[in-house]
Protein backbone atom coordinates (compact mmCIF):
# COMPACT_ATOMS: atom_id res chain seq x y z
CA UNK A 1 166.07 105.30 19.81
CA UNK A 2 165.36 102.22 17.86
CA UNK A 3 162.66 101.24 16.10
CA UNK A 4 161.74 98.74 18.57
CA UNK A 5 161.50 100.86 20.96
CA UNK A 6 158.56 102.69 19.37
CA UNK A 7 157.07 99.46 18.57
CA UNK A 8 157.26 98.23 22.39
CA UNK A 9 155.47 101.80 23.16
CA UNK A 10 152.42 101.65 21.08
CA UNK A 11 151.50 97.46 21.99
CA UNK A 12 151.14 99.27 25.69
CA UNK A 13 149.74 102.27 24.44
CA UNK A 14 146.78 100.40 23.01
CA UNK A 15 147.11 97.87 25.76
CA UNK A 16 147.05 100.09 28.64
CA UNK A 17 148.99 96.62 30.39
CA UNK A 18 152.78 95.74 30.17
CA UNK A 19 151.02 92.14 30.66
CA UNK A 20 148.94 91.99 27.98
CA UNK A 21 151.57 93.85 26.04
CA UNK A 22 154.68 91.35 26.43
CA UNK A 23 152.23 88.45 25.62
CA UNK A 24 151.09 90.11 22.42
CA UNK A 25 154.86 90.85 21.44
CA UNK A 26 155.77 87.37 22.66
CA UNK A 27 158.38 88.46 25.24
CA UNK A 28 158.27 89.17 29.33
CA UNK A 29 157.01 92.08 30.97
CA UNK A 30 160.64 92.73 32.63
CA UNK A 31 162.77 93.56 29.94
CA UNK A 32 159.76 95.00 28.22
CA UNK A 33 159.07 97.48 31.08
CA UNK A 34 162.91 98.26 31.08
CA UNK A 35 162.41 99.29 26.91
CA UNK A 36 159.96 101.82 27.99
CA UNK A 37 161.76 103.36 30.62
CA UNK A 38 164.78 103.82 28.09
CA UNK A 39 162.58 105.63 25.81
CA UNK A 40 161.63 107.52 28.51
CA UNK A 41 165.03 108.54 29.49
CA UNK A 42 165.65 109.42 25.88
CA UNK A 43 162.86 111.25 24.84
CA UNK A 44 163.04 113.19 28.83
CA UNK A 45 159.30 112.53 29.00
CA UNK A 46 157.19 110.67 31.27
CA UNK A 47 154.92 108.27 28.93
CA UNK A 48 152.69 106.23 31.14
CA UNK A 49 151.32 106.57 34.97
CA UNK A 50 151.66 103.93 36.16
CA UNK A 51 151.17 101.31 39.17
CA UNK A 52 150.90 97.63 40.32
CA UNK A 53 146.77 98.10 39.12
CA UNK A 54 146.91 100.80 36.95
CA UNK A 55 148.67 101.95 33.34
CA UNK A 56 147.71 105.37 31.87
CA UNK A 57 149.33 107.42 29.03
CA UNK A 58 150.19 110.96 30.32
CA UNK A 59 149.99 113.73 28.21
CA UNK A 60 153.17 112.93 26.35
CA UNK A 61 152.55 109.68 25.94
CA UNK A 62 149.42 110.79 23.85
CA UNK A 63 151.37 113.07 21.84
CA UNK A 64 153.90 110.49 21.05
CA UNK A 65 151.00 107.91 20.06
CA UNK A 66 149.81 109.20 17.05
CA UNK A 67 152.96 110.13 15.79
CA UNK A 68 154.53 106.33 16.63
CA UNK A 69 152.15 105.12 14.64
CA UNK A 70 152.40 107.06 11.29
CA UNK A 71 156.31 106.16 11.84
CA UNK A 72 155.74 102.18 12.74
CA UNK A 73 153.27 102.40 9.15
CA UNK A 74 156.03 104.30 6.54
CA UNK A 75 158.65 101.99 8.21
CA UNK A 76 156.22 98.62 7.64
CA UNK A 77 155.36 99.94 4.37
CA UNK A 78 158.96 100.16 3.05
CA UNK A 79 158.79 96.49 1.36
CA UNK A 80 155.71 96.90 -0.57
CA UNK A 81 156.53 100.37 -1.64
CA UNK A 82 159.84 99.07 -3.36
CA UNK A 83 158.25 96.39 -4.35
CA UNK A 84 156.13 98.65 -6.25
CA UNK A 85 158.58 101.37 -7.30
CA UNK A 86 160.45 98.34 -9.15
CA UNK A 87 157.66 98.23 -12.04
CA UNK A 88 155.23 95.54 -13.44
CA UNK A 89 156.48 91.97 -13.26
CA UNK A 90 155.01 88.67 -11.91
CA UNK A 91 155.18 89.17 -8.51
CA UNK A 92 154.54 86.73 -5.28
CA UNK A 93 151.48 87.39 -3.46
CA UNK A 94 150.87 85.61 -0.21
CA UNK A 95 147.27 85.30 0.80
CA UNK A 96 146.76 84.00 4.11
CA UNK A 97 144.70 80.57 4.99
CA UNK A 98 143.01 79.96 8.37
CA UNK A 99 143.24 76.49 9.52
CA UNK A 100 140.18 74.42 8.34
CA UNK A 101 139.05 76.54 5.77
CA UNK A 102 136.15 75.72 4.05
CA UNK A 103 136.26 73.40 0.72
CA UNK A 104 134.54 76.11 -1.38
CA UNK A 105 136.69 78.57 -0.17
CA UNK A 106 139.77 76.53 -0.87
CA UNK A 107 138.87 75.93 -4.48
CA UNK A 108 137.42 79.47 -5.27
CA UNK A 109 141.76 80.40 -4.00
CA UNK A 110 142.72 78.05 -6.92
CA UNK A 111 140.90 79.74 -9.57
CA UNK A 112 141.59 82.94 -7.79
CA UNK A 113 146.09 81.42 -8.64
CA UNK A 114 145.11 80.28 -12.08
CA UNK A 115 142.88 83.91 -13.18
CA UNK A 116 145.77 86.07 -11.67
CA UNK A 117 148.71 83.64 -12.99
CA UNK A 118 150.11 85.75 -15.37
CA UNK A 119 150.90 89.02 -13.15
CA UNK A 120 151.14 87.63 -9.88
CA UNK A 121 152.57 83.80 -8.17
CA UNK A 122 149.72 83.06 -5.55
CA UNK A 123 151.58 81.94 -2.79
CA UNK A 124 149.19 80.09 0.75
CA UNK A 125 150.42 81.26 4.12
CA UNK A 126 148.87 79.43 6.93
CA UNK A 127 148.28 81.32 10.24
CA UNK A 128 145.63 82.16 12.79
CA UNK A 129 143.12 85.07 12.38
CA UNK A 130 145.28 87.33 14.44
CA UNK A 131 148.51 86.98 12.80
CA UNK A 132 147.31 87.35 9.40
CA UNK A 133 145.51 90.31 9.75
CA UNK A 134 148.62 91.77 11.70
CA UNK A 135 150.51 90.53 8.46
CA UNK A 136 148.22 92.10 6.36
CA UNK A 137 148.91 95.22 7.77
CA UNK A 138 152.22 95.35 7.77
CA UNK A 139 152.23 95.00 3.71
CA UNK A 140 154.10 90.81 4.61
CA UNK A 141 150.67 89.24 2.84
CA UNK A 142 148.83 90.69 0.46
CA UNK A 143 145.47 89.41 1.34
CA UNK A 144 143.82 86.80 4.03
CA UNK A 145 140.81 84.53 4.68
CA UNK A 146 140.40 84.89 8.04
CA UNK A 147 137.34 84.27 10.50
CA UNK A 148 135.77 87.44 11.88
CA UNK A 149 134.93 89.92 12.66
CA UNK A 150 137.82 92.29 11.96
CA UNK A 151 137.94 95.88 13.35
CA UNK A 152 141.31 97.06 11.96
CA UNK A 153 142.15 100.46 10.35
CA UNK A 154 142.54 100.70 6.70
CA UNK A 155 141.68 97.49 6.23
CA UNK A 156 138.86 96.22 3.76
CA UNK A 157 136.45 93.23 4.50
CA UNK A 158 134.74 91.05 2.19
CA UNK A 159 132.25 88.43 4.08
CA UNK A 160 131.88 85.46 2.55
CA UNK A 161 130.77 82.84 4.34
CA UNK A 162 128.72 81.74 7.81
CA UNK A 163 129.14 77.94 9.30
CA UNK A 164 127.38 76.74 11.77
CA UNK A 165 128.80 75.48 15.19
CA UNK A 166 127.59 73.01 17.73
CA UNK A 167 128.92 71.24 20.86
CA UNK A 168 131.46 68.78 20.97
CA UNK A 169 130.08 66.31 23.67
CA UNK A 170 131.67 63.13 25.25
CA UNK A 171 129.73 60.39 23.33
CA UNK A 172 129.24 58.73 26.62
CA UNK A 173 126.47 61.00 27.36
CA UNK A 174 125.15 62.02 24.52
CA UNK A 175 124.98 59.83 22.14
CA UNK A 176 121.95 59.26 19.93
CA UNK A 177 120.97 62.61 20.48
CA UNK A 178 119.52 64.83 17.98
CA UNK A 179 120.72 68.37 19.75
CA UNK A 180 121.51 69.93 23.04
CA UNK A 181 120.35 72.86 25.26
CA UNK A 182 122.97 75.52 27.29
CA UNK A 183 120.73 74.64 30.37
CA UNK A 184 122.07 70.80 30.15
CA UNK A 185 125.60 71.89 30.38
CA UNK A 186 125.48 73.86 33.28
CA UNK A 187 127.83 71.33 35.28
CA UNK A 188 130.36 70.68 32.74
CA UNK A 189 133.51 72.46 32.11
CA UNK A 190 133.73 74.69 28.67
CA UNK A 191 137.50 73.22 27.16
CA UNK A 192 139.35 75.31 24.67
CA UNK A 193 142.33 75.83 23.00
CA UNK A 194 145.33 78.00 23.94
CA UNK A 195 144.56 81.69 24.28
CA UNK A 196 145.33 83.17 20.90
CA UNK A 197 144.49 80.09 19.02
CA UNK A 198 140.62 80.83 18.72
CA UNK A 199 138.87 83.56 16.48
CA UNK A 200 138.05 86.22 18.62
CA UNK A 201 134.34 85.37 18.12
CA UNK A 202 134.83 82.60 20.62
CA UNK A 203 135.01 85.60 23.36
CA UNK A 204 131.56 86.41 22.45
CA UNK A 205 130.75 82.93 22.85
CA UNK A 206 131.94 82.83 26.22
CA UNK A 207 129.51 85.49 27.44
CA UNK A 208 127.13 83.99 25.98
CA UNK A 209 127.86 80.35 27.85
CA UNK A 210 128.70 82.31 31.29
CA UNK A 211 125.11 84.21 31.14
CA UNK A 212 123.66 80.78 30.53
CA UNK A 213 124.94 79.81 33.78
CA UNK A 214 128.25 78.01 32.51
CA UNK A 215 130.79 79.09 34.32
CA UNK A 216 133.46 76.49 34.55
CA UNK A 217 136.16 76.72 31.76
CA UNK A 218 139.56 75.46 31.12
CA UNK A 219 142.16 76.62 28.69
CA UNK A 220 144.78 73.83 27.33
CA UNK A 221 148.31 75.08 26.81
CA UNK A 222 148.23 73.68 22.91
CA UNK A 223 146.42 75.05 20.13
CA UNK A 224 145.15 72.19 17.72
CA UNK A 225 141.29 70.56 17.85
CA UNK A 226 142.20 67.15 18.58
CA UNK A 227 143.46 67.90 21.97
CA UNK A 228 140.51 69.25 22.93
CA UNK A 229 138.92 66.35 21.35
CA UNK A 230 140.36 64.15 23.49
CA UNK A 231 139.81 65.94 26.52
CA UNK A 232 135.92 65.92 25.26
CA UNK A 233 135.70 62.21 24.95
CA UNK A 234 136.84 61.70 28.75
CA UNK A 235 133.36 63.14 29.80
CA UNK A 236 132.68 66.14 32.60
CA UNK A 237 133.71 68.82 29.34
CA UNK A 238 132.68 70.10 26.39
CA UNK A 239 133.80 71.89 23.62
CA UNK A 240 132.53 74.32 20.49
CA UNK A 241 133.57 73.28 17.11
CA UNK A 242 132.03 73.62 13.58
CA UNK A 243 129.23 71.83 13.13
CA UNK A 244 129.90 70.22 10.41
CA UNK A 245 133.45 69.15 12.10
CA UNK A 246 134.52 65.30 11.22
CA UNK A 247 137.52 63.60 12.33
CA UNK A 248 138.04 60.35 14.31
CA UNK A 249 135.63 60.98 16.74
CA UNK A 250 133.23 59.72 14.54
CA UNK A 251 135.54 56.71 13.80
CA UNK A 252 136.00 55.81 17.62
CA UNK A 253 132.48 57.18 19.15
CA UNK A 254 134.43 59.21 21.54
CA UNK A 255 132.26 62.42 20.93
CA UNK A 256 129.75 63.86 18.91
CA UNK A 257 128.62 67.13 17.72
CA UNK A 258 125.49 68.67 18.05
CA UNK A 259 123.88 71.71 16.94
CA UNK A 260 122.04 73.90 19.90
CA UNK A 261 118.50 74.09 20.57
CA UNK A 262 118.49 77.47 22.49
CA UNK A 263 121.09 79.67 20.33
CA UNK A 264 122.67 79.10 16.72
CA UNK A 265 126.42 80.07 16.95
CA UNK A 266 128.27 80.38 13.36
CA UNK A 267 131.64 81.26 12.34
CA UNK A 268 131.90 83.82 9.85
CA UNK A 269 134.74 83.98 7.42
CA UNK A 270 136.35 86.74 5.20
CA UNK A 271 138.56 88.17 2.97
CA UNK A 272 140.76 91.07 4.24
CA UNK A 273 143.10 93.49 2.50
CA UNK A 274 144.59 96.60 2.82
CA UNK A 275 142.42 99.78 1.65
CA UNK A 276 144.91 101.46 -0.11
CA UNK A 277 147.23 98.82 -1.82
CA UNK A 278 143.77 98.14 -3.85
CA UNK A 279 143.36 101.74 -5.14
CA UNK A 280 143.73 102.02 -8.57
CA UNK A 281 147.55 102.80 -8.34
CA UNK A 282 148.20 100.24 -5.80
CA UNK A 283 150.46 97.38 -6.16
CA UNK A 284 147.13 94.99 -5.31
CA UNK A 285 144.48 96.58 -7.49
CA UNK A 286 144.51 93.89 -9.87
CA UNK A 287 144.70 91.00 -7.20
CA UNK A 288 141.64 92.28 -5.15
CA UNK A 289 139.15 93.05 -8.67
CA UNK A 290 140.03 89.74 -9.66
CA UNK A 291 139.15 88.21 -5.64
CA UNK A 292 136.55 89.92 -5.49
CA UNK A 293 134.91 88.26 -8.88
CA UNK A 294 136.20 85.28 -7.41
CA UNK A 295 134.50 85.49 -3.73
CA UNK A 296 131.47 87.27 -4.25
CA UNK A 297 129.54 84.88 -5.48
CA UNK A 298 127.44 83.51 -2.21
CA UNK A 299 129.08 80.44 -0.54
């Protein structure tokens, strides 16, 4: 038994889909499927019930779940825990960045490097939400600002700012105008990003768009805004962006942005870190007092 192996057993676990599983653990369901059946043979234990519709933990699988997890943590935690056993020194601490992260929050991270500078080297790791937060977890970042919301175990959330977000419109149609309704987008197509690119807020959103009667929706196969820009500025779509979003749209009249009359949509970002590496003797303590006199001031 590797440690893989346990790893591959848990993404199902909390899955309950080899699908959903492999994409998370960017790999196909085949050989994934075949992992699981060699723990099985190992460990002489059924672990899921299973069909073409259907995946279920059985009553070993279960068992195994909670103690999978208290082995994938001490294993993740092995870094951080030397890393602390080696004594004071200025250490590297990589605090995760969202992509378009507010201006305030930018600069309150630079006086967050130059107030820590003497214990700790304040290092910027870009990412999406997801992946820092799954980084924070495992101990690889020390901290992240990250859009919520964030349901995570042992991990600690600071709120710290809400922007507004409006519809990115083909200019063709739109412009001049001061806002828009749901009810006028009924026959356009919702555009987004590729699936994992977008804070999972934007799932919320998309209940909220389908009750509204919007039901078409297409997802592009690349993650960055200016795709779906330019998909906007062909007309028939739409897209949700920050309000406050500027780019060359504005330069070319391609599409605008406007705020909603019948619902106000913000982002929320945060600050997240792990519970226990800010405990007094934790590695962090000092890092997260001094963020936290850093971010808490409103935004």
């Amino acid at each position: 038994m590797e440690i893989f192996h346990l790893r591959y057993f848990v993404a199902v676990a909390e899955n309950l889909s080899f699908s959903r599983a492999a994409r998370q653990l960017h790999m196909a369901t085949s050989p994934l499927s075949q992992r699981i059946r060699d723990l099985e043979r190992e460990l002489d234990q059924r672990l899921f019930d299973r069909d073409s519709h259907h995946v279920a933990l059985t009553r070993a699988g279960a068992a195994l779940l909670p103690v999978a997890k208290d082995v994938l943590g001490r294993f993740d935690d092995i870094p951080w825990q030397l890393r602390r056993a080696l004594g004071p020194e200025r250490r590297a601490a990589y605090v995760g960045v969202v992509p378009a992260l507010h201006p305030r929050l930018r600069e309150r991270l630079g006086r967050l490097e130059a107030r820590c500078a003497e214990e700790f080297d304040v290092k910027r790791w870009p990412g999406n939400s997801g992946n820092l937060l799954n980084a924070v977890q495992r101990g690889d970042l020390a901290m992240a600002l990250v859009h919520l919301p964030v349901h995570a175990e042992g991990i600690e959330v600071l709120e710290l700012l809400h922007e507004p977000l409006g519809a990115l419109l083909p200019a063709a149609a739109f412009a001049g105008r001061k806002a828009v309704s749901l009810s006028e987008l009924t026959d356009y197509t919702y555009v987004t990003s590729a699936p994992g690119t977008l804070p999972t807020y934007f799932d919320q959103l998309k209940v909220r768009l389908k009750a509204a009667g919007i039901h078409k929706e297409v997802n592009l196969n690349i993650g960055d805004y200016a795709s779906v820009r330019e998909i906007v500025a062909n007309g028939s779509v739409f897209g949700i962006t920050l309000l406050s979003a500027e780019g060359p749209e504005g330069e070319n009249g391609a599409s605008v942005v406007l705020p909603f009359r019948d619902f106000s949509p913000s982002l929320a970002t945060g600050l997240v870190w792990r519970r226990d590496r800010a405990e007094p003797d934790g590695d962090l303590h000092g890092l997260v007092r001094e963020a936290g006199a850093v971010f808490s001031a409103p935004a």
